[in-house]
N, C-alpha and C. Protein backbone atom coordinates (compact mmCIF):
# COMPACT_ATOMS: atom_id res chain seq x y z
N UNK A 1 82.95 103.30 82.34
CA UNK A 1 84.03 102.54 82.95
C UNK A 1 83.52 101.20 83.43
N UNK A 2 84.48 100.27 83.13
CA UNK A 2 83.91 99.00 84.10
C UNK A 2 84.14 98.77 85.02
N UNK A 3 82.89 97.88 85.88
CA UNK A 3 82.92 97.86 87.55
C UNK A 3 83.37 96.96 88.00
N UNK A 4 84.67 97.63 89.18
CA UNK A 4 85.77 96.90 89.95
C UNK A 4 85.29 96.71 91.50
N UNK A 5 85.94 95.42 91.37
CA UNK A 5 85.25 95.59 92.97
C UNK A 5 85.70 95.59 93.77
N UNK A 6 85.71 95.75 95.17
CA UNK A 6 86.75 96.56 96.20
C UNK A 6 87.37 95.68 97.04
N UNK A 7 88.96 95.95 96.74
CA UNK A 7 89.51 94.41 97.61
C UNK A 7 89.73 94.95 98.80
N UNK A 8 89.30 95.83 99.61
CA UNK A 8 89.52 96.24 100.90
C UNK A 8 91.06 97.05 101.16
N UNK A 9 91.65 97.66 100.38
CA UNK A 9 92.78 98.35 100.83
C UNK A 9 94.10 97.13 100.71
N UNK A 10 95.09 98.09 100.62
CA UNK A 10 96.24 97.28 100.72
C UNK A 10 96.84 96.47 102.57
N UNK A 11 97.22 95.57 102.46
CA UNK A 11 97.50 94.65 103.28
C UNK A 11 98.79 95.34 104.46
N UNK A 12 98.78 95.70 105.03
CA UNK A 12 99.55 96.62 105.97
C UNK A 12 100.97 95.67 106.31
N UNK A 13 100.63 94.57 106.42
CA UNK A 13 101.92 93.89 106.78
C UNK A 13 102.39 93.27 105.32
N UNK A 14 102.05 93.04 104.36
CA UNK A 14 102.50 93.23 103.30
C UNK A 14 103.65 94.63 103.14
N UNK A 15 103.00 95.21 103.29
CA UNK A 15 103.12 96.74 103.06
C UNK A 15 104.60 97.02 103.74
N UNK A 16 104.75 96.71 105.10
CA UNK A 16 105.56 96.85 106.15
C UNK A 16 106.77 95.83 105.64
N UNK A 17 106.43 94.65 104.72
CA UNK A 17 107.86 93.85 104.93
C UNK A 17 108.14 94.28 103.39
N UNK A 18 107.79 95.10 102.48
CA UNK A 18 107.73 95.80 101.48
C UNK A 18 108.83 97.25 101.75
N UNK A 19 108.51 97.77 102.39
CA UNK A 19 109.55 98.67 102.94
C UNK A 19 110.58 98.33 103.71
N UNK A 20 110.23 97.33 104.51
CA UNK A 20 111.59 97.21 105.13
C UNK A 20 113.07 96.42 104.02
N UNK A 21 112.31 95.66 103.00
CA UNK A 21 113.49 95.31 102.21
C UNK A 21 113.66 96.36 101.11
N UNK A 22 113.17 97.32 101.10
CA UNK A 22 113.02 98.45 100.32
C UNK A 22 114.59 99.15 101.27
N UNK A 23 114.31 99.34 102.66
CA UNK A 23 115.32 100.02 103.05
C UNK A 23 116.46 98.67 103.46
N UNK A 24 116.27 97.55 103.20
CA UNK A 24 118.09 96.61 103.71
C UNK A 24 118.16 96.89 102.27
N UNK A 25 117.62 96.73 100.90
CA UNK A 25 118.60 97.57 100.20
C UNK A 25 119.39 98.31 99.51
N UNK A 26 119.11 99.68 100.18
CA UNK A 26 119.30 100.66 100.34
C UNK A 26 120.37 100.90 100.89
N UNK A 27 120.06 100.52 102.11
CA UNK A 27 121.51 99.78 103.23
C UNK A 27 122.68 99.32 103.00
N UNK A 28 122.96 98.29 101.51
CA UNK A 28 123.61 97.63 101.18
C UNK A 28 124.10 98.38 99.78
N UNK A 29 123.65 99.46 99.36
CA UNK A 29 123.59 100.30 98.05
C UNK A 29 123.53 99.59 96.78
N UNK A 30 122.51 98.43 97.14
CA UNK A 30 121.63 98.20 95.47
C UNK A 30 120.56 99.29 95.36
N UNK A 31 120.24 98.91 94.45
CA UNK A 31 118.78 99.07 93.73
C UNK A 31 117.59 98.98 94.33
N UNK A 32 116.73 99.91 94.63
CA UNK A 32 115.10 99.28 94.87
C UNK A 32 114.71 99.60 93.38
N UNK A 33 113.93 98.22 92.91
CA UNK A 33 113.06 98.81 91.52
C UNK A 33 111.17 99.01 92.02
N UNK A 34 110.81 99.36 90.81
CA UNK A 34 109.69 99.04 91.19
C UNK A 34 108.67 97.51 90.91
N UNK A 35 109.29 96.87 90.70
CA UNK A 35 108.06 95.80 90.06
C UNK A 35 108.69 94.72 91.23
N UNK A 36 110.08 94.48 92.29
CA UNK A 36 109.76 94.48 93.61
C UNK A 36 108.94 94.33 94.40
N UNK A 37 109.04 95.54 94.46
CA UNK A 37 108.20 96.77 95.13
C UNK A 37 106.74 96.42 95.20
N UNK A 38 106.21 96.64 93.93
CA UNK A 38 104.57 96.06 93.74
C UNK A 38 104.19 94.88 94.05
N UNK A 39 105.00 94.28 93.81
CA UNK A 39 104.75 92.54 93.87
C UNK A 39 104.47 92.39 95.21
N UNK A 40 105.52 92.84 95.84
CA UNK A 40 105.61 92.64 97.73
C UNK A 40 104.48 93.34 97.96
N UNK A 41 104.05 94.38 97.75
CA UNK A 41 103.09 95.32 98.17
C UNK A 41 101.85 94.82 97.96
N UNK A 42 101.08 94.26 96.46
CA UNK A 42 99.90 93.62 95.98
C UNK A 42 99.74 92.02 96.06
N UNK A 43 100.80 91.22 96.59
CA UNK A 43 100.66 90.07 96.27
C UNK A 43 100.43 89.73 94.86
N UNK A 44 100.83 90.21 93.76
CA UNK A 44 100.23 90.32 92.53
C UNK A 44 101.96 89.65 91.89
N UNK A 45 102.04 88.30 91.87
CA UNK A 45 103.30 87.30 91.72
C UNK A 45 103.37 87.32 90.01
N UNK A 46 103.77 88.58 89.33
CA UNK A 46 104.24 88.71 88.33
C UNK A 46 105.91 88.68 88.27
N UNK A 47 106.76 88.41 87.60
CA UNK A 47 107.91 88.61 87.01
C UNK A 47 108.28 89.31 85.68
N UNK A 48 109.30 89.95 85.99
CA UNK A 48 109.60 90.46 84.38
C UNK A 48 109.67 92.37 84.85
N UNK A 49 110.02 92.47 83.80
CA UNK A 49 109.81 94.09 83.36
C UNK A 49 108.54 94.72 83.68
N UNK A 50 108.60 95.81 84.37
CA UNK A 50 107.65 96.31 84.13
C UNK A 50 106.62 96.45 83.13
N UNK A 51 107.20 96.44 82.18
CA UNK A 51 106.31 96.56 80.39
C UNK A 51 105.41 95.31 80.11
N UNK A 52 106.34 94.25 80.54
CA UNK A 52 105.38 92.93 80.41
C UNK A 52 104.50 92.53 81.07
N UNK A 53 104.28 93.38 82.48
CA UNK A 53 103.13 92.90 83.39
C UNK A 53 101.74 92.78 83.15
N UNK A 54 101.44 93.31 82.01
CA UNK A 54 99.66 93.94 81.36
C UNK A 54 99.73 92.66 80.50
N UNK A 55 100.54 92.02 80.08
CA UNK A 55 100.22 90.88 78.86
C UNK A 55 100.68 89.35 79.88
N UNK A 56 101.54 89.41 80.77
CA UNK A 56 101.58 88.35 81.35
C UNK A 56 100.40 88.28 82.48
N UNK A 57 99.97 89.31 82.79
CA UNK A 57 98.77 89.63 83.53
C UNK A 57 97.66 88.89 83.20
N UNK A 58 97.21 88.75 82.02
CA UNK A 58 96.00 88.36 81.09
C UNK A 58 96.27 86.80 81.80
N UNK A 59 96.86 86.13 81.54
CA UNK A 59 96.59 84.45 81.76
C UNK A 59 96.04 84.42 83.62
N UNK A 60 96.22 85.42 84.41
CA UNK A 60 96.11 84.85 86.19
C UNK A 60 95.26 85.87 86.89
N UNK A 61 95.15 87.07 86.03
CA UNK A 61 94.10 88.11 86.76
C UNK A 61 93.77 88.76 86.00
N UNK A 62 92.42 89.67 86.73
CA UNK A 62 91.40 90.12 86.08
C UNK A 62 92.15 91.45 86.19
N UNK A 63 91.79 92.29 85.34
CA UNK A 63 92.05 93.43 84.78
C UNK A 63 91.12 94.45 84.50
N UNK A 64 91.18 95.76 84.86
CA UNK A 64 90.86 97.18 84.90
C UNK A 64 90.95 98.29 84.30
N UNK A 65 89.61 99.01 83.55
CA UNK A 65 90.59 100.51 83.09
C UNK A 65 90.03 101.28 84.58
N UNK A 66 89.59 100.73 85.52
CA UNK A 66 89.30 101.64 87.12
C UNK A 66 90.20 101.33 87.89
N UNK A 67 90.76 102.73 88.64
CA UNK A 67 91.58 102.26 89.83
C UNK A 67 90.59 101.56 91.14
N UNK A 68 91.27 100.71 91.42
CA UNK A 68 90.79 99.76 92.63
C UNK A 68 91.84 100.03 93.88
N UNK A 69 91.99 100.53 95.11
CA UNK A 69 93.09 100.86 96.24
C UNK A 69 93.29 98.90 96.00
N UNK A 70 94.77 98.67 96.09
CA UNK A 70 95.79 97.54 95.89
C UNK A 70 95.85 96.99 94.43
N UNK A 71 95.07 97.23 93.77
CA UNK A 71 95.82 97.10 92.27
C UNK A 71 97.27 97.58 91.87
N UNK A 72 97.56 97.13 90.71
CA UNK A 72 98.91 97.47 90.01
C UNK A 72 98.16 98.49 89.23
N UNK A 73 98.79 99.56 88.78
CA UNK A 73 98.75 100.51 87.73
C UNK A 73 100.05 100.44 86.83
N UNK A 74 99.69 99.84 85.70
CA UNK A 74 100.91 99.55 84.72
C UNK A 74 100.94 100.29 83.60
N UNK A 75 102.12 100.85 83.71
CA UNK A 75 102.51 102.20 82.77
C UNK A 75 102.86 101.69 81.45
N UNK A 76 102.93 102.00 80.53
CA UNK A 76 103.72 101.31 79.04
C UNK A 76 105.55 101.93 79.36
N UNK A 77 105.74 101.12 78.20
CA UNK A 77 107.15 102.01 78.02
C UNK A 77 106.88 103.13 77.38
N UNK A 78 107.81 103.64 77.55
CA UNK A 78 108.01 104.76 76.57
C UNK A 78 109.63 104.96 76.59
N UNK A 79 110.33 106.49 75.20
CA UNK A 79 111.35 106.23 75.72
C UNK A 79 112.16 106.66 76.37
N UNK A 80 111.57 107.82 77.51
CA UNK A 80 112.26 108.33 78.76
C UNK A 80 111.82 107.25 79.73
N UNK A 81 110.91 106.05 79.68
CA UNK A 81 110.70 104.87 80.57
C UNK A 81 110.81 103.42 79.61
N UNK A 82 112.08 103.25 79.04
CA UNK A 82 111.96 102.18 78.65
C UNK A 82 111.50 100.57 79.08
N UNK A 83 111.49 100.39 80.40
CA UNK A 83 111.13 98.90 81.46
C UNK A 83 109.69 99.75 81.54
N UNK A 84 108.82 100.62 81.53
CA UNK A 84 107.98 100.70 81.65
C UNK A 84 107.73 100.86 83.05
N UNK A 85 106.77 100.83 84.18
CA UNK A 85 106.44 101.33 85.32
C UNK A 85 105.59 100.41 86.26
N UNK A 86 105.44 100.26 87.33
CA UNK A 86 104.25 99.99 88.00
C UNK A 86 104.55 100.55 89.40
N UNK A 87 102.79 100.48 89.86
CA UNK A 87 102.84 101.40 91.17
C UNK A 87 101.50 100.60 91.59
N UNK A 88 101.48 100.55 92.91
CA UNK A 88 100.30 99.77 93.71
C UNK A 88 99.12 101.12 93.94
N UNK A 89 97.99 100.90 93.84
CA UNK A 89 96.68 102.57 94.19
C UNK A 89 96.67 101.99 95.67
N UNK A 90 96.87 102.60 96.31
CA UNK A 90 97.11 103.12 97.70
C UNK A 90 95.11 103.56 98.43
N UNK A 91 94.91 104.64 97.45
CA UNK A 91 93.31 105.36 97.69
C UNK A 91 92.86 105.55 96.19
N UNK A 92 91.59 105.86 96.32
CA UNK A 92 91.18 106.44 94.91
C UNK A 92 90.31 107.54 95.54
N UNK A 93 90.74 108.83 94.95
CA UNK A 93 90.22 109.82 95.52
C UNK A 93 88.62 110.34 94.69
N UNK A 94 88.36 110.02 93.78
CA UNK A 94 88.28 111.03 92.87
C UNK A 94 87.84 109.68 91.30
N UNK A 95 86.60 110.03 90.83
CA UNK A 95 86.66 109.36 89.16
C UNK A 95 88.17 109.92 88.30
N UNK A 96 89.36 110.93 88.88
CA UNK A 96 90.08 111.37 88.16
C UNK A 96 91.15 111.54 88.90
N UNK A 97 91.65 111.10 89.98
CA UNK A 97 92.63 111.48 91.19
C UNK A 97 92.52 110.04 91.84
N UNK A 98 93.88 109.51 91.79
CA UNK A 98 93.69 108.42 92.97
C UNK A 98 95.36 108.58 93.61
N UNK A 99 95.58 107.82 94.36
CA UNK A 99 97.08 108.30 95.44
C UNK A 99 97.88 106.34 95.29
N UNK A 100 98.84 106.99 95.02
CA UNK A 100 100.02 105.55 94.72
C UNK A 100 101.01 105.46 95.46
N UNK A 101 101.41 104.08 95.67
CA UNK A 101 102.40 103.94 96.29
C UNK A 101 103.77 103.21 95.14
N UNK A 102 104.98 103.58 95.25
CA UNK A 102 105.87 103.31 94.08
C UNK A 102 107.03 103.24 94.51
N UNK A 103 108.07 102.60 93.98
CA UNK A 103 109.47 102.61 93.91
C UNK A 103 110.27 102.92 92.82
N UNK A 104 111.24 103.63 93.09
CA UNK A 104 111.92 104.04 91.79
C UNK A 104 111.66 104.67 90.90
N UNK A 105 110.66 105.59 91.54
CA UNK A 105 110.17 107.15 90.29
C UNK A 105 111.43 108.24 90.91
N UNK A 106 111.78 108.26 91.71
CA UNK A 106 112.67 109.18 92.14
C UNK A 106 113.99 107.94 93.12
N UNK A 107 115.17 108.00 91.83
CA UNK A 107 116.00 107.02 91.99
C UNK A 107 116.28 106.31 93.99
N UNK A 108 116.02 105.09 93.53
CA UNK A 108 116.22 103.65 94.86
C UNK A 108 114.75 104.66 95.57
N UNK A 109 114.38 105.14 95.92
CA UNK A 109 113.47 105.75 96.54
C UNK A 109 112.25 105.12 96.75
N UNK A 110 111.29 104.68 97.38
CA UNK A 110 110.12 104.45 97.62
C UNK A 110 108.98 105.80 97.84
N UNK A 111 108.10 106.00 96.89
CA UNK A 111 106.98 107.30 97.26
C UNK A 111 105.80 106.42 97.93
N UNK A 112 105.17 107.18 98.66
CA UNK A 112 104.21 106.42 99.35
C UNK A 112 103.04 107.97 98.80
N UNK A 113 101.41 107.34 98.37
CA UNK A 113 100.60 107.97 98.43
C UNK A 113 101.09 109.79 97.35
N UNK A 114 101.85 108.86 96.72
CA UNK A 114 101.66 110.46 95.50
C UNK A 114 100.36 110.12 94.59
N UNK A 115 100.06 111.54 93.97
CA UNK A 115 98.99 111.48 94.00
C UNK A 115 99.22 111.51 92.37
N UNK A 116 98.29 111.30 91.27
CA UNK A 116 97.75 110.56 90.19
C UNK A 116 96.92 111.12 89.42
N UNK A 117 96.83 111.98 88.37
CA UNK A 117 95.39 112.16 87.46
C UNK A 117 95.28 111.51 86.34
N UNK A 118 94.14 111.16 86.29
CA UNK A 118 93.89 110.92 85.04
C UNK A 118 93.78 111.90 83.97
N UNK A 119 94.73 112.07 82.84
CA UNK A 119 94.46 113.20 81.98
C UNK A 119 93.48 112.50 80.50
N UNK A 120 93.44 111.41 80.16
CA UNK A 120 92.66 110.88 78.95
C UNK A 120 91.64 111.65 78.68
N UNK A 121 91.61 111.82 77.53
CA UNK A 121 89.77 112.43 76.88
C UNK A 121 88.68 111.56 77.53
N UNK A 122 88.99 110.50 77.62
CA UNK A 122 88.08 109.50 77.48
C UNK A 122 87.65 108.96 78.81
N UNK A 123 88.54 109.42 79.89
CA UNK A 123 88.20 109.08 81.45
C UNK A 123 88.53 107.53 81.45
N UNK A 124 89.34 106.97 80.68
CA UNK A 124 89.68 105.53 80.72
C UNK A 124 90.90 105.23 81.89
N UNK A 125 91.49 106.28 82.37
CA UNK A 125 93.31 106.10 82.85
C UNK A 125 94.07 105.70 81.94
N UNK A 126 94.19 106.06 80.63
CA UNK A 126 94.74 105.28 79.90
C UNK A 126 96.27 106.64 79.54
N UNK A 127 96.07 107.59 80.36
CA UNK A 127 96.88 109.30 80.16
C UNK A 127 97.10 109.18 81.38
N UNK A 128 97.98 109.69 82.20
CA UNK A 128 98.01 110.01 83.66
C UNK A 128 99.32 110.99 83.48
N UNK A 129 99.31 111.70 84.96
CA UNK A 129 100.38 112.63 85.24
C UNK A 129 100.54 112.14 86.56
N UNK A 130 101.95 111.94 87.06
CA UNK A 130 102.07 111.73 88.51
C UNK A 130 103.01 112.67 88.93
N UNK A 131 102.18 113.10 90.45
CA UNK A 131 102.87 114.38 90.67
C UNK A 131 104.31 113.95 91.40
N UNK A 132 105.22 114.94 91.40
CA UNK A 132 106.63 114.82 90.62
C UNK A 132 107.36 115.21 92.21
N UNK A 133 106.87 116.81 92.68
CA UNK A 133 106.40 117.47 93.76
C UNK A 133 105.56 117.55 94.27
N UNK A 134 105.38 117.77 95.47
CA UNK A 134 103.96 118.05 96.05
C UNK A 134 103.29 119.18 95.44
N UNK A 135 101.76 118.73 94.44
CA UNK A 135 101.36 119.82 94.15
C UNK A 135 102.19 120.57 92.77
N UNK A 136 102.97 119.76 92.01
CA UNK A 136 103.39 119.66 91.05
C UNK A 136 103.16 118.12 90.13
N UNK A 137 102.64 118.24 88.69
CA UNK A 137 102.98 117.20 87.69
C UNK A 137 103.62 117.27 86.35
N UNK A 138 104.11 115.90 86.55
CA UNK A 138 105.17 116.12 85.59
C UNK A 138 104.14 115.51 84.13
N UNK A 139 105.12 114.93 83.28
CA UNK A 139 104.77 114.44 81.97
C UNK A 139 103.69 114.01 81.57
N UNK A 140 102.76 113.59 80.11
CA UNK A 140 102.10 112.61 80.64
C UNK A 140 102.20 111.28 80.31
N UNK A 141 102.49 110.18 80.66
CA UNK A 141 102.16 108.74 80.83
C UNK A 141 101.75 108.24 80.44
N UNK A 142 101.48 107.46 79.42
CA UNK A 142 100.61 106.31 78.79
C UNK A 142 100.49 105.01 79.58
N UNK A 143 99.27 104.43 79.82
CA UNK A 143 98.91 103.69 81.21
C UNK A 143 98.14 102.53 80.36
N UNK A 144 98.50 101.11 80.28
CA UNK A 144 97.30 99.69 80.19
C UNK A 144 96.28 99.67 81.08
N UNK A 145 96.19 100.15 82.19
CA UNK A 145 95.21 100.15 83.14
C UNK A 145 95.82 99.08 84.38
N UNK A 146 95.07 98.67 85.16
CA UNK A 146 95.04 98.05 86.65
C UNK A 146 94.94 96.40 86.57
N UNK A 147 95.87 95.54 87.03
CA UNK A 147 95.88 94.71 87.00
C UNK A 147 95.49 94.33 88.95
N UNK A 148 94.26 93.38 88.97
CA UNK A 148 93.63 93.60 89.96
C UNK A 148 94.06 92.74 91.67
N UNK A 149 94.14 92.91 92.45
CA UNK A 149 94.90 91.73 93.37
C UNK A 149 94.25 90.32 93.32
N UNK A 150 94.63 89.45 93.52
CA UNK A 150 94.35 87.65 93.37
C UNK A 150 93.13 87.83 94.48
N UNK A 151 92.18 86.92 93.67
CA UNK A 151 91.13 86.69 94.71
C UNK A 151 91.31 85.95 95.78
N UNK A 152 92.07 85.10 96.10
CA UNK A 152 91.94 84.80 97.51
C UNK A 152 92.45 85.41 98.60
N UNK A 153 93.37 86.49 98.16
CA UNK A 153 93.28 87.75 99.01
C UNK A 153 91.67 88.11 99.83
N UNK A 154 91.34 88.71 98.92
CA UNK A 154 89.76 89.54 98.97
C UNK A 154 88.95 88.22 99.56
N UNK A 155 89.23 86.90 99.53
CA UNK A 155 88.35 85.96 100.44
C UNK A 155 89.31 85.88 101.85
N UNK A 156 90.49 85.90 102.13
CA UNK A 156 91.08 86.07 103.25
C UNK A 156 91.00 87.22 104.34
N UNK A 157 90.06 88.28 103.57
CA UNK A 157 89.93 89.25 104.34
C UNK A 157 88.59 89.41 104.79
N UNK A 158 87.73 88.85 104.00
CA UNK A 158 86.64 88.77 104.05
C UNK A 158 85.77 87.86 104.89
């Protein structure tokens, strides 16, 4: 695997004004999506579909097949996920287990810290299952890997 380096956890007040427009709206009975969601959560100022984030990714950040806690984890489409997916890594537990934070895996909903395997032969993340229930997983996932948070984050904290 190649070596990622550790942006110190996700940003708490990020995090906090991430949920709170997660719940105004909710409030108002739109939509929470997820790529929102991530954006607010990682500072990671992509637009578009979920699907397009791994190729518009390439021109402004560095990129991962390792989970890093505040990366994006970007799912492909598929076609029970046609927009494709993203979710911020929260922890990494595990070379094979890490814990996510997401919107819109379980409709307008925000999950905080579900948890993640890697199923690939190859230990790349390039397979994952995200659990569905606690202690239940569902399908498996075809994954581009981790698109990593902007470095001047990781110098602002530092």
């Amino acid at each position: 695997m190649d070596e990622a380096p550790d942006f110190g956890g996700i940003d708490p007040v990020r995090e906090a004004m991430a949920l709170r427009e997660a719940e105004t709206l909710r409030a108002k009975g739109q939509r929470v999506w997820c790529v929102p969601f991530a954006r607010n959560v990682s500072g990671i100022n992509i637009r578009g579909n979920a699907h397009t984030w791994w190729g518009k990714a390439k021109d402004g950040f560095d990129q991962s097949h390792r989970p890093v806690v505040g990366a994006v984890m970007s799912f492909r489409a598929t076609s029970s996920m046609p927009l494709g997916h993203v979710a911020v890594v929260s922890q990494v537990i595990s070379e094979d287990r890490i814990l996510i934070d997401h919107a819109n895996w379980h409709r307008d909903q925000v999950s905080q810290d579900m948890a993640v395997i890697d199923v690939s032969g190859k230990g790349d993340w390039s397979a994952v299952r995200v659990e569905t229930n606690p202690d239940a997983f569902g399908s498996v996932y075809p994954v581009n890997g981790f698109i990593l948070p902007p470095k001047e984050r990781v110098a602002d904290q530092g």
